[in-house]
Protein backbone atom coordinates (compact mmCIF):
# COMPACT_ATOMS: atom_id res chain seq x y z
CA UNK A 1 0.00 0.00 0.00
CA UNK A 2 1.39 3.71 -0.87
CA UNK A 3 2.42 6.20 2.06
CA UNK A 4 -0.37 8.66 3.55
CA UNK A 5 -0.58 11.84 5.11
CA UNK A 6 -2.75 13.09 7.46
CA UNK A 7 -3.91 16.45 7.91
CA UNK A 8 -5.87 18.10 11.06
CA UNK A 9 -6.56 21.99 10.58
CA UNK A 10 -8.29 22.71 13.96
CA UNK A 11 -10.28 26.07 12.31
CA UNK A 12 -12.52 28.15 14.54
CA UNK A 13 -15.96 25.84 13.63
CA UNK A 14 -14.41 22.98 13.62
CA UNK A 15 -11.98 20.33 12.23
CA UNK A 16 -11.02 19.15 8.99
CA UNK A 17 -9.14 15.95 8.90
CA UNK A 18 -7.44 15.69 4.79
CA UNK A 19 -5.78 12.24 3.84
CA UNK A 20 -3.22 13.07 1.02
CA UNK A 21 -1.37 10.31 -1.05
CA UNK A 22 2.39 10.88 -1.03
CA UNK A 23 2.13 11.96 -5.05
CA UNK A 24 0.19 15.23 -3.24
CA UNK A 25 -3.25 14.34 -4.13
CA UNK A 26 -6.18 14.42 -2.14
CA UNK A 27 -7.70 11.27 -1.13
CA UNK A 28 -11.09 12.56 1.06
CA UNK A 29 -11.73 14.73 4.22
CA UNK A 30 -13.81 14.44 7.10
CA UNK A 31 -15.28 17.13 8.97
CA UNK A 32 -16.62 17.46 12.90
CA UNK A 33 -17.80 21.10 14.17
CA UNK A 34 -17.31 22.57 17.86
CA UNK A 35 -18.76 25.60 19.35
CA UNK A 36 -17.49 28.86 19.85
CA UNK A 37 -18.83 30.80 23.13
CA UNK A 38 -19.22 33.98 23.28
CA UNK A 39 -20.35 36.20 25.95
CA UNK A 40 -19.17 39.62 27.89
CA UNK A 41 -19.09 41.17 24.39
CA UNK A 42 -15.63 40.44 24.01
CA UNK A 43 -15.13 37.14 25.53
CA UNK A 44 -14.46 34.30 23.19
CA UNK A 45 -13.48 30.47 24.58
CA UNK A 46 -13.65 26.61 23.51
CA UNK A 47 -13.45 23.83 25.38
CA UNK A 48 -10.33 21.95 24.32
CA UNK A 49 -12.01 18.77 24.80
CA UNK A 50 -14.03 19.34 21.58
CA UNK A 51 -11.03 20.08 20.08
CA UNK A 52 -9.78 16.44 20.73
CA UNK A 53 -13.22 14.57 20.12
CA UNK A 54 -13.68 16.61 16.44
CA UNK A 55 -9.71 15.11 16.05
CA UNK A 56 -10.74 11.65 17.09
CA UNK A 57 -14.51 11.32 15.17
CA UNK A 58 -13.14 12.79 11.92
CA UNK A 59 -10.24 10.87 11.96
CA UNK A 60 -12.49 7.29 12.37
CA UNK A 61 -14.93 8.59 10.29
CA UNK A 62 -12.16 9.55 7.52
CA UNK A 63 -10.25 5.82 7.76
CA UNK A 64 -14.08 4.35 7.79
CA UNK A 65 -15.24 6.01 4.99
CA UNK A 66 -12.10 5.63 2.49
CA UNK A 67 -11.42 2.03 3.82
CA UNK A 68 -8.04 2.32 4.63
CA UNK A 69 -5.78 0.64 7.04
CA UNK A 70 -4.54 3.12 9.70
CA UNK A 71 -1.15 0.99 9.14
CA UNK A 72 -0.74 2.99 6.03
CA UNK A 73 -1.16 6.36 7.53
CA UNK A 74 2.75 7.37 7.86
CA UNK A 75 2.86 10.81 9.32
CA UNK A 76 -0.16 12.81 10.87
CA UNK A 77 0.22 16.96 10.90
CA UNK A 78 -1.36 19.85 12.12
CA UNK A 79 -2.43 23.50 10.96
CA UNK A 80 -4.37 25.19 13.63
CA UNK A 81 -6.50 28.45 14.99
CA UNK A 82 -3.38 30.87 16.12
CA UNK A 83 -3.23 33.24 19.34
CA UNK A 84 -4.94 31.38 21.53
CA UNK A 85 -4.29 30.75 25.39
CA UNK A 86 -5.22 26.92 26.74
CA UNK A 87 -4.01 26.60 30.13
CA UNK A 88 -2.51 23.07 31.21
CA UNK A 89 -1.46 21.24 34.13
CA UNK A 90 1.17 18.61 34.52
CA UNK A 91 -0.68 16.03 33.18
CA UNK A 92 -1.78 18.22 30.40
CA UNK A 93 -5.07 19.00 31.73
CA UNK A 94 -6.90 21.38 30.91
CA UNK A 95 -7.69 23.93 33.86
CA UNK A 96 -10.54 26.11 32.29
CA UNK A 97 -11.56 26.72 28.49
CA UNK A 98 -9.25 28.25 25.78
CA UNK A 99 -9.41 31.94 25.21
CA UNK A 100 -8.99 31.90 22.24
CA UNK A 101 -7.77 34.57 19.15
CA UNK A 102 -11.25 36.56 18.72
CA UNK A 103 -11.39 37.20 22.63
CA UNK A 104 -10.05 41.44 23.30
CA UNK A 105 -10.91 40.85 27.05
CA UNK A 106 -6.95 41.83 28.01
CA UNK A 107 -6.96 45.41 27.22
CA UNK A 108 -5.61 46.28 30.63
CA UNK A 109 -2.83 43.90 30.11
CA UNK A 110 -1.95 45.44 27.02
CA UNK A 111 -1.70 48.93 28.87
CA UNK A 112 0.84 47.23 31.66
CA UNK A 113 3.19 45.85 28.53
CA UNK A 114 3.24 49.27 27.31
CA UNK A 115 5.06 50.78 30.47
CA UNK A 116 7.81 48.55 29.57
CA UNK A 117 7.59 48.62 26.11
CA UNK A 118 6.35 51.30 23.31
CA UNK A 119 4.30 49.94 20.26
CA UNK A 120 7.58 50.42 18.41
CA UNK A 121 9.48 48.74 20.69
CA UNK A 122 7.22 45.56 20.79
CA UNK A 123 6.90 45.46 16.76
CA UNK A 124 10.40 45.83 16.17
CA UNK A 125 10.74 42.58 18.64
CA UNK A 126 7.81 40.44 17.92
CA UNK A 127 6.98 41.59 14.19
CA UNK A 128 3.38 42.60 15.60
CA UNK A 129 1.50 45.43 17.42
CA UNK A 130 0.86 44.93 21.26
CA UNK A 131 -2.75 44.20 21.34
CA UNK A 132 -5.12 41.89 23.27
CA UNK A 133 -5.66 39.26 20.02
CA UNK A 134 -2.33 37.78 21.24
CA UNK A 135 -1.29 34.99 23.78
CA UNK A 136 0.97 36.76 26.57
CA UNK A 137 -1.79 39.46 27.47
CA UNK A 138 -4.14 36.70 27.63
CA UNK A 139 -2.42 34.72 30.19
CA UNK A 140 -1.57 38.17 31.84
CA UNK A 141 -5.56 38.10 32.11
CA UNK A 142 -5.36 35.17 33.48
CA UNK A 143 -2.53 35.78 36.16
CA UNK A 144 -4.28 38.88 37.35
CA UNK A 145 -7.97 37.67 37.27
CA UNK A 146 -8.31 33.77 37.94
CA UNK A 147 -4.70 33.63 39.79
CA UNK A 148 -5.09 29.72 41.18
CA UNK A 149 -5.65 28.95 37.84
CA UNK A 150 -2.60 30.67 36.51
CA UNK A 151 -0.69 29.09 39.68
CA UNK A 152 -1.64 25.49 38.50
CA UNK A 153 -0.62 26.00 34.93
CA UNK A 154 2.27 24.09 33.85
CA UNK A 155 2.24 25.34 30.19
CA UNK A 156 0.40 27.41 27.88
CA UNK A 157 -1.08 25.79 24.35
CA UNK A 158 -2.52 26.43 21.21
CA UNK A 159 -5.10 24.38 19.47
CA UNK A 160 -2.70 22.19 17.84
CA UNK A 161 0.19 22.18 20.57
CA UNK A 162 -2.91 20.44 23.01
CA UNK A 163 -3.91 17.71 20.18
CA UNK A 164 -0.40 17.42 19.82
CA UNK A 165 0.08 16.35 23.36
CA UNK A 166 -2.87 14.10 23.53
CA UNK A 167 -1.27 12.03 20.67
CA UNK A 168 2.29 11.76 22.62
CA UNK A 169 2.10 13.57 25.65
CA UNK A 170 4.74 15.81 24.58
CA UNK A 171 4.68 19.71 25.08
CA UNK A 172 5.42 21.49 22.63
CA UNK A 173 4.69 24.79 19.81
CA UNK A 174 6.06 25.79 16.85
CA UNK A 175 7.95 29.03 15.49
CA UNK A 176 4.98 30.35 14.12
CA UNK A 177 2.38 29.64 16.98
CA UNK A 178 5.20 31.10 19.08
CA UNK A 179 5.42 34.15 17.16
CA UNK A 180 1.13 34.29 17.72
CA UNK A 181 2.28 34.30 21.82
CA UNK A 182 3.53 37.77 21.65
CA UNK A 183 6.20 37.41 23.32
CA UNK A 184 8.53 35.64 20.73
CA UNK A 185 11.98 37.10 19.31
CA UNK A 186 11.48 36.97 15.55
CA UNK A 187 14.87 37.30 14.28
CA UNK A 188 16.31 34.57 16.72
CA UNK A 189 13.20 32.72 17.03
CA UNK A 190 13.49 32.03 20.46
CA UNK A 191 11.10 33.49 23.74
CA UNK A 192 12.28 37.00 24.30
CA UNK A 193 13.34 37.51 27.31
CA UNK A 194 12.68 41.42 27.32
CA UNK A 195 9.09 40.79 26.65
CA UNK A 196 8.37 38.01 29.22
CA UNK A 197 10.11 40.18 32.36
CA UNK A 198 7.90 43.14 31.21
CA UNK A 199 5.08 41.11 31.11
CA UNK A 200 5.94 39.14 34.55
CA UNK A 201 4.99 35.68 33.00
CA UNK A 202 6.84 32.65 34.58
CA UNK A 203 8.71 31.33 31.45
CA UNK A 204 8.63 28.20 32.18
CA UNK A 205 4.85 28.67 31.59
CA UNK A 206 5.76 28.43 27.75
CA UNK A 207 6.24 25.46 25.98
CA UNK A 208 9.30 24.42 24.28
CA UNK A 209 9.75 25.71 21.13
CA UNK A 210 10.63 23.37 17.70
CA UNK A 211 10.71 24.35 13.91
CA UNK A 212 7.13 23.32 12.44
CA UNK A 213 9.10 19.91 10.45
CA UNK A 214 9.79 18.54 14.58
CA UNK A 215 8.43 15.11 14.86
CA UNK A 216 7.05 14.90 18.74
CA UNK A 217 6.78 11.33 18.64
CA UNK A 218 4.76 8.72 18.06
CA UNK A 219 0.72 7.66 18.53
CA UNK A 220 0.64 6.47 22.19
CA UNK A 221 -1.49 3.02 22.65
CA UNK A 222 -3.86 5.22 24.35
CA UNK A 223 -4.44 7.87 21.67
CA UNK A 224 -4.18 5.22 19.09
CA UNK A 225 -8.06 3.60 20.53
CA UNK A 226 -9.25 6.83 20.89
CA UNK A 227 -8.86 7.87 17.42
CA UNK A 228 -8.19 4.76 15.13
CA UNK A 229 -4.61 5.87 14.34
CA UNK A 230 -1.62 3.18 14.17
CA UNK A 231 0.73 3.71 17.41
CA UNK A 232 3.87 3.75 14.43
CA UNK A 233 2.04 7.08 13.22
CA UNK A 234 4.76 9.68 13.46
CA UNK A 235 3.46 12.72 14.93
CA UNK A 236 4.66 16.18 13.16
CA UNK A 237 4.03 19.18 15.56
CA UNK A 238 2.87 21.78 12.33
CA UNK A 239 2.09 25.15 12.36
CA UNK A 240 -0.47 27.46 12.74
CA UNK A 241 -3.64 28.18 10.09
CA UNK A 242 -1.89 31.39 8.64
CA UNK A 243 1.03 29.87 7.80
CA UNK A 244 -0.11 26.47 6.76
CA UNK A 245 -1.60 28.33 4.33
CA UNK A 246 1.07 30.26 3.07
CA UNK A 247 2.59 27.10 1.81
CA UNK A 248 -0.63 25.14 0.30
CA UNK A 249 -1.00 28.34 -1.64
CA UNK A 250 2.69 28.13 -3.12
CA UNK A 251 4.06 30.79 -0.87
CA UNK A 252 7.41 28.72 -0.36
CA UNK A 253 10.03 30.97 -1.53
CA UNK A 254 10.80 34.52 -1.79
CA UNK A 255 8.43 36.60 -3.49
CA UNK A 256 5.88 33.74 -3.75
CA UNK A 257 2.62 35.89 -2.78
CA UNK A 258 -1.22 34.77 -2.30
CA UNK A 259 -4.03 36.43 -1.21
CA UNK A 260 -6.94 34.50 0.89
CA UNK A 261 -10.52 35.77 0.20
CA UNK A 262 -12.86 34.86 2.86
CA UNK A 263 -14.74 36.35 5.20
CA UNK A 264 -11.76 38.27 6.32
CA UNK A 265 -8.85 38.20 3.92
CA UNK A 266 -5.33 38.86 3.53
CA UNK A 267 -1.85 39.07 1.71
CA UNK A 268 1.11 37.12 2.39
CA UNK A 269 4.30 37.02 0.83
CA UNK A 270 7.77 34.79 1.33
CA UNK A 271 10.78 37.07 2.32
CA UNK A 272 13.79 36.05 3.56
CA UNK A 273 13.76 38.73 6.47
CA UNK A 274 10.85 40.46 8.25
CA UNK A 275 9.45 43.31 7.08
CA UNK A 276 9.00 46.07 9.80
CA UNK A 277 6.72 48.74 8.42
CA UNK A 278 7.93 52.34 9.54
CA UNK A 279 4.02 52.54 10.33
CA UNK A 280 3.28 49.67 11.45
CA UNK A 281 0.37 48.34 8.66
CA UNK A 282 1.31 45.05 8.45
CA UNK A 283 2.90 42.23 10.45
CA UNK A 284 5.25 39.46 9.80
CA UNK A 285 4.72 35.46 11.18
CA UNK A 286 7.73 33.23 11.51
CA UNK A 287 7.56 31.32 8.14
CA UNK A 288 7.25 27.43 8.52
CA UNK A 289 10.13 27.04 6.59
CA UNK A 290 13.49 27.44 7.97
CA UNK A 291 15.28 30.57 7.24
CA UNK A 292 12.18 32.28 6.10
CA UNK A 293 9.23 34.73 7.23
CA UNK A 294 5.77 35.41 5.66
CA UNK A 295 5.00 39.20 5.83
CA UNK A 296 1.31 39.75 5.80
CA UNK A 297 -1.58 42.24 6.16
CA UNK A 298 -5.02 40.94 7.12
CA UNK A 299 -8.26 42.92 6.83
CA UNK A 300 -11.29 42.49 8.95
CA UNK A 301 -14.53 42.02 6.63
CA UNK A 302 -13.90 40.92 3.10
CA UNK A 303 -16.38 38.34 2.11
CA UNK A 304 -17.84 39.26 4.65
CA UNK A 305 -18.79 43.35 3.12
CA UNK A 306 -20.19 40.50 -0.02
CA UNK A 307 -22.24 38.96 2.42
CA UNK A 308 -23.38 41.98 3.84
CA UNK A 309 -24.17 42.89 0.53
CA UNK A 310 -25.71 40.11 -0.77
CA UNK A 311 -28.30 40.00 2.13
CA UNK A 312 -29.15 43.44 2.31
CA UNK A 313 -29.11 44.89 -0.71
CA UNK A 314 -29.48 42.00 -3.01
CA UNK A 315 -33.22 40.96 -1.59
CA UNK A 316 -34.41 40.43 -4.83
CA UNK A 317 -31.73 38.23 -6.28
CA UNK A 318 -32.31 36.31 -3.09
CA UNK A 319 -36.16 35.79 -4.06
CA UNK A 320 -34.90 35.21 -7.84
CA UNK A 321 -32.60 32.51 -6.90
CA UNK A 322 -34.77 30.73 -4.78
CA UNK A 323 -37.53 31.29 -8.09
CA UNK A 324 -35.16 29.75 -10.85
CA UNK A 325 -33.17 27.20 -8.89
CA UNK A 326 -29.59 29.57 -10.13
CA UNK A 327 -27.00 30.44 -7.90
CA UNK A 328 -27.49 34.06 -6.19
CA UNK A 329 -24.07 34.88 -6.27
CA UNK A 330 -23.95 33.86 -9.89
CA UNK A 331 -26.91 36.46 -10.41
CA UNK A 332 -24.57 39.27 -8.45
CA UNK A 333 -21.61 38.92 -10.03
CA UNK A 334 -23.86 38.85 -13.63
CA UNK A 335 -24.10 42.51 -12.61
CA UNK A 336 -21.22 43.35 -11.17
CA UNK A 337 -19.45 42.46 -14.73
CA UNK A 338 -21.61 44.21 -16.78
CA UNK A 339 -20.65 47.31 -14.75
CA UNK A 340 -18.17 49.50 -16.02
CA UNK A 341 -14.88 49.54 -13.73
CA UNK A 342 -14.74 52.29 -11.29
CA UNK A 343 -18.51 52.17 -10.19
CA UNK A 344 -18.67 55.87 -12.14
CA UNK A 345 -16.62 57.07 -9.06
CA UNK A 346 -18.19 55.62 -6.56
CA UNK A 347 -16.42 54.47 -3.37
CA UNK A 348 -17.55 52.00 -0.67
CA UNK A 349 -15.21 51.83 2.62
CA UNK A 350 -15.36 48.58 3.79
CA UNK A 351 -14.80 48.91 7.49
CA UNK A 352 -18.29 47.39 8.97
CA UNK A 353 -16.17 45.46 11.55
CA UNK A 354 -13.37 48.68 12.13
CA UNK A 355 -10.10 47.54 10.56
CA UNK A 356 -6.97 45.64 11.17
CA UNK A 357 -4.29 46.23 8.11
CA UNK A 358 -3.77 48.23 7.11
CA UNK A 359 -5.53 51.06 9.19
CA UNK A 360 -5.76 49.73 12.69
CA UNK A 361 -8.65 51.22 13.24
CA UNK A 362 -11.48 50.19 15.46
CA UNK A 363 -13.75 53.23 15.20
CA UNK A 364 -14.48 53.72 11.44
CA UNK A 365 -17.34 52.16 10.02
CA UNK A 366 -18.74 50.90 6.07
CA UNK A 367 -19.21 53.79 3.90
CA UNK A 368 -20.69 54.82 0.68
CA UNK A 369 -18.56 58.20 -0.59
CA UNK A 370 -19.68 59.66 -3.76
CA UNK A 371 -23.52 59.01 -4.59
CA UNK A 372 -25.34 61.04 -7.15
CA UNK A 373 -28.61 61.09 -8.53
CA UNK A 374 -27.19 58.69 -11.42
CA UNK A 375 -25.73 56.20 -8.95
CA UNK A 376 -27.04 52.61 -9.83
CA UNK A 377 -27.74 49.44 -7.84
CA UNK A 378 -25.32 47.29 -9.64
CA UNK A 379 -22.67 50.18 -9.03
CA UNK A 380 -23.43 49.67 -5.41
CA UNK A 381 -22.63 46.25 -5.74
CA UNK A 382 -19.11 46.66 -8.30
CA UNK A 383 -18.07 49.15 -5.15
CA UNK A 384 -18.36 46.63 -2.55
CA UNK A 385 -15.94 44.23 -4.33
CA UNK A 386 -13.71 46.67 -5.38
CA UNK A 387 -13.59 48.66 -2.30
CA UNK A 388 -12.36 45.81 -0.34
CA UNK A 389 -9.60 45.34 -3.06
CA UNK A 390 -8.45 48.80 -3.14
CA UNK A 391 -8.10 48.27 1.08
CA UNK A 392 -6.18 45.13 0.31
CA UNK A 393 -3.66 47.01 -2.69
CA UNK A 394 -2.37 49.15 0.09
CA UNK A 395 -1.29 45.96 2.21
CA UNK A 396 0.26 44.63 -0.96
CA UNK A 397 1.87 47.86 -1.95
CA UNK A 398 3.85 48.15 1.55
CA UNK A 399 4.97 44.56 1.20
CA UNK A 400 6.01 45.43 -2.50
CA UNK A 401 8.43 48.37 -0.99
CA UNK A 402 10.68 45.61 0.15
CA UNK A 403 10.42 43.01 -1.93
CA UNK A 404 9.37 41.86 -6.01
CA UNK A 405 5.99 40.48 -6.18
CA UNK A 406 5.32 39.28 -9.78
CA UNK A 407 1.93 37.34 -9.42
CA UNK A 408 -0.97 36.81 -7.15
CA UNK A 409 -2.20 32.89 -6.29
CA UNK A 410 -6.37 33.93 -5.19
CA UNK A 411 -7.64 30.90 -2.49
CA UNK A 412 -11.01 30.73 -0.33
CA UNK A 413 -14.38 31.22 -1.40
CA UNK A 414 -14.19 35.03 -3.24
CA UNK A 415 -11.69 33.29 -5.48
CA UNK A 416 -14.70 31.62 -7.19
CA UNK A 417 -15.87 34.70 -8.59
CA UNK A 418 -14.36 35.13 -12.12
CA UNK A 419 -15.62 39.31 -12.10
CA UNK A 420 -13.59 39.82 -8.70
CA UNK A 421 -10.80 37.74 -9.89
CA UNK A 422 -10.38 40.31 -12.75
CA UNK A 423 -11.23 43.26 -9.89
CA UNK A 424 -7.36 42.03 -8.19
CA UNK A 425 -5.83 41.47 -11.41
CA UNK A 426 -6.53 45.21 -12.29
CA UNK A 427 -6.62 46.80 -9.29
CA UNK A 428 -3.39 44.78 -8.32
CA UNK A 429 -1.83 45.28 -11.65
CA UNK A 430 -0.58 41.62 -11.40
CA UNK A 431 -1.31 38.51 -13.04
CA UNK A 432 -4.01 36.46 -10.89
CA UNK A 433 -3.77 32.61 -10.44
CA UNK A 434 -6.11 30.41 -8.26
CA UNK A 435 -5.66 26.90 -7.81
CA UNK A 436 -8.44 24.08 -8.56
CA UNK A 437 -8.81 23.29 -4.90
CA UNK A 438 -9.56 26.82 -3.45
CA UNK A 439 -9.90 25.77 0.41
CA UNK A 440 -7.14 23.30 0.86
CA UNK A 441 -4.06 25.46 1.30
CA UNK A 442 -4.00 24.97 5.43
CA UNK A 443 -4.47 20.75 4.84
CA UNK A 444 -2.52 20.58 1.73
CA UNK A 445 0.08 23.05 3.76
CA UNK A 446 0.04 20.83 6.78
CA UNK A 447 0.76 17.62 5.06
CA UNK A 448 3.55 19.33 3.35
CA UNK A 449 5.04 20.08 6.80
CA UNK A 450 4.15 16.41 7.63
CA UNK A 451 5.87 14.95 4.67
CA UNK A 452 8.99 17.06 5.22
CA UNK A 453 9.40 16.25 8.82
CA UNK A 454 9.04 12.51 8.10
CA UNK A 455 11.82 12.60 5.13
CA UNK A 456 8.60 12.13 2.40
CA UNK A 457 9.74 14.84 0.73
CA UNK A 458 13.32 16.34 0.76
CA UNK A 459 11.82 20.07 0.88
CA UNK A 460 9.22 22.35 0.60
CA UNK A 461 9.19 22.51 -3.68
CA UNK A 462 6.85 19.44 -3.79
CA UNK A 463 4.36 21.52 -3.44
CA UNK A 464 3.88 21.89 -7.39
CA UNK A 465 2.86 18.26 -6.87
CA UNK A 466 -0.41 19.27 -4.45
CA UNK A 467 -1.37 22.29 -6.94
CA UNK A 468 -3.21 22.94 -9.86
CA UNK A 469 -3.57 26.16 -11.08
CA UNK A 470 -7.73 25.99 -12.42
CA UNK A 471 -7.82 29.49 -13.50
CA UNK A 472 -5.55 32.37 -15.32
CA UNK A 473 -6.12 36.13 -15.79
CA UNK A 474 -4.39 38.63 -16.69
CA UNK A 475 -5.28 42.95 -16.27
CA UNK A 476 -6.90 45.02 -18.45
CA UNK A 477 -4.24 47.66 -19.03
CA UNK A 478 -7.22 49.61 -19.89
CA UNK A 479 -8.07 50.13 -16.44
CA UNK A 480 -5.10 50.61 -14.63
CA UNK A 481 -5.14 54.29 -14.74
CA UNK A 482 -8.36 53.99 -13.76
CA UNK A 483 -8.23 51.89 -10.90
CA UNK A 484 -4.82 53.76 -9.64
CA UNK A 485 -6.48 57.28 -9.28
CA UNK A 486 -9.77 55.35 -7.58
CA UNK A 487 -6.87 53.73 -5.35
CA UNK A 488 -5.80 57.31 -4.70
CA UNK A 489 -8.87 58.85 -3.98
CA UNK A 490 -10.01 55.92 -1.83
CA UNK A 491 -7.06 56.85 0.75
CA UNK A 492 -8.34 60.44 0.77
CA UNK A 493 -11.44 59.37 1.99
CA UNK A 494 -10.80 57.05 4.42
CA UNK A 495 -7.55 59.71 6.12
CA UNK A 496 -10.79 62.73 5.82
CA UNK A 497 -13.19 60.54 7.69
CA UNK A 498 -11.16 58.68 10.23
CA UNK A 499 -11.78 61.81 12.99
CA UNK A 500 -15.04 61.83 12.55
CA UNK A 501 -16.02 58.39 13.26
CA UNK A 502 -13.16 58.86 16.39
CA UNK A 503 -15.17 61.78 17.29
CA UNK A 504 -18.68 60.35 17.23
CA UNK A 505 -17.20 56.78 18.81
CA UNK A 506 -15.92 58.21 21.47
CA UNK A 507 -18.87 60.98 22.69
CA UNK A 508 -21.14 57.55 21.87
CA UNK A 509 -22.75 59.73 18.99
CA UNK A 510 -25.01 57.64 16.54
CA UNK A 511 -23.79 57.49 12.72
């Protein structure tokens, strides 16, 4: 029987288990959802034991289903949620639930850091802003608010360090899930020391830290019944979601650059140093591959300013898709084309969630700049897509100071949409690629890393083997003009309104 990989991505819904042949191609997936709570408005946790009984049902259900032997299964791997804070003891034991990335509940804690340490200071060390998304301020929390729970806590996990224990009872993270800790030394890749006294966290709180290719072990007996695995399954530690994906989308060497189109959505690049922005707009994540980074920008509300879209202002494509059996989005984007690029000047803002990159900005809001009495509906709806482009043209442009970007690879679900595709080719004035599978860059990313660590694969250029590129375009030269004074005038916007919605956020004004 050939070699097999298997691939966990522990997402924020749930977990997909991937089996992938050793030739790179995907042999079925298995999925098992977990719940998010949410509660104090900006509380977020999971209970890790879902985590582990989504790794252990998908993985029986995956071996069931394709009627393999779990014999054959050489290597198992891991991409997983980032910037979380799971509190263990000893044993590995969970002492409450994970906070986990979308939880802001240690602002305080990100005040103390900054009596140490200005924003500057931290970027410069960690490659990120000082904010309450990341690890250290959340265990801070933790210290200072549930202290006999900090007390007991041996070490401090992310999604995939914990499942990563429960298969070998090993502690450990990777460089990149490290770097999502906020207290990690990017250019040495080791803890940083300046960052942990500010912060008055125990080190020996953290786990041990190994490249993302370190094999913890092997499937204990115990782990083995619990989730059909083979105890000679090697165990490779992976990375985290971000930069799993970095390398199922190609992003393996320098200049290699995608851009992930989901709800939120982002660009990454390959660079052979970090990139620290003089302002700050984007961030840069330990790379999984040795002697690299990936440089990226995320925004908040991509796909998710479509959505918005599509189920406010599109009511009666809604009623017509439902009528004729056709695809609503195919019925959007049927408009969207026939619209002339540029919307006839008008501008949507896409902030309806604030904004990470490139603005860091929580108190602007969606806007529509520039209606007339001529404005049309499908104009609304060309703005919306190529708003959000415009927003993420300024992340690419700062990563393009420092380093050649000659294409764009296009994943996740806003990749199926030809018109938009053709929006980032233009607006982007690169060539646009997206690969046939569109939502398998963190599985195919994490095999990868699985394959590697195990000696499948000599290096990280096998992934041409996992790809294939489904769809080509190339821009319009006709509207690059266009699109670059729209780009222009989109800034102007945003930098005249920012103090206003500051103003009116913080006297509690309405909009």
């Amino acid at each position: 029987m050939g070699k097999y990989i298997l691939a966990h991505d522990l997402g924020t819904s749930g977990n997909k288990a991937t089996l992938f042949s050793a030739t790179g191609e995907m042999i079925g997936s298995s999925i098992s959802s977990y719940d998010t709570h949410y509660f104090n408005e900006k509380w977020a946790e999971q209970n890790p034991e879902d985590w582990w009984n989504a790794v252990c049902t998908s993985t029986k259900q995956l071996i069931e289903q394709l009627g393999i032997s779990s014999e054959d299964i050489q290597v198992v791997s891991f991409s997983g949620q980032m910037m979380g804070c799971l509190c263990v003891d000893q044993q590995g034991v969970p002492l409450r639930d994970s906070i986990i990335w979308a939880d802001q509940r240690a602002q305080k804690q990100v005040e103390d850091l900054e009596q140490y340490l200005t924003q500057e200071e931290f970027y410069r060390i960690v490659g990120h802003r000082n904010t309450a998304s990341y690890g250290i301020q959340k265990l801070m929390w933790i210290r200072d608010n549930e202290p006999e729970i900090y007390e007991k806590t041996y070490k401090t996990l992310n999604a995939k360090d914990y499942i990563v224990f429960k298969l070998t009872n090993s502690f450990y993270t990777d460089y990149s899930d490290g770097n999502g800790m906020g207290c990690f030394d990017l250019e040495n890749l080791q803890w940083s020391d300046r960052i942990i006294k500010s912060s008055g966290i125990d080190p020996d709180k953290l786990p041990e830290l190994k490249p993302s290719t370190f094999v913890a072990g092997k499937v204990t007996e115990e782990a083995a019944k619990a989730t059909g695995l083979s105890p000679s399954t090697q165990v490779v530690i992976g990375a985290g979601d971000g930069v799993t994906a970095s390398i199922g989308a190609g992003s393996v060497s320098e200049g290699k650059t995608y851009c992930s189109l989901g709800t939120s959505a982002w660009v990454t690049t390959t660079s052979k140093k970090p990139i620290f922005d003089p302002e700050m707009r984007t961030v840069t994540w330990a790379h999984a591959i040795p002697g690299y980074y990936a440089p990226n920008g995320t925004m908040q509300y991509a796909g998710g300013a479509f959505n918005w879209m599509k189920e406010t202002i599109c009511t009666s494509e809604k009623v017509e898709a439902e009528r004729s059996g056709n695809s609503i989005y195919d019925l959007i984007n049927e408009q969207i084309e026939r619209t002339p690029a540029g919307s006839n000047g008008l501008l949507f803002l896409p902030y309806l969630l604030g904004e990470r990159a490139p603005r860091w900005d929580s108190y602007s809001k969606g806007t529509y700049v520039g209606i007339t009495s001529e404005t049309t509906r499908s104009e609304m709806l060309r703005s919306v897509l190529e708003g959000v482009t415009f927003n993420l043209a300024i992340i690419l442009e700062v990563l393009q100071k420092h380093i050649d970007i000659e294409e764009m690879v296009i994943i996740g679900g806003g990749a199926k949409s030809e018109v938009w595709r053709q929006i980032i080719a233009d607006v982007f004035a690169l060539p646009v690629k997206a690969p046939k599978l569109l939502d398998e860059a963190g599985s195919m990313g994490a095999a990868i890393i699985g394959g590697v660590g195990v000696g499948i694969y000599e290096d990280f250029e096998v992934v041409e083997r996992f790809i294939t590129i489904n769809q080509s375009q190339v821009n319009n030269s006709d509207n690059l003009e266009l699109y670059e004074k729209s780009k222009r005038r989109f800034d102007d916007f945003y930098f005249a309104l920012r103090p206003v919605f500051e103003k009116h956020q913080l006297e509690g004004g309405a909009y």
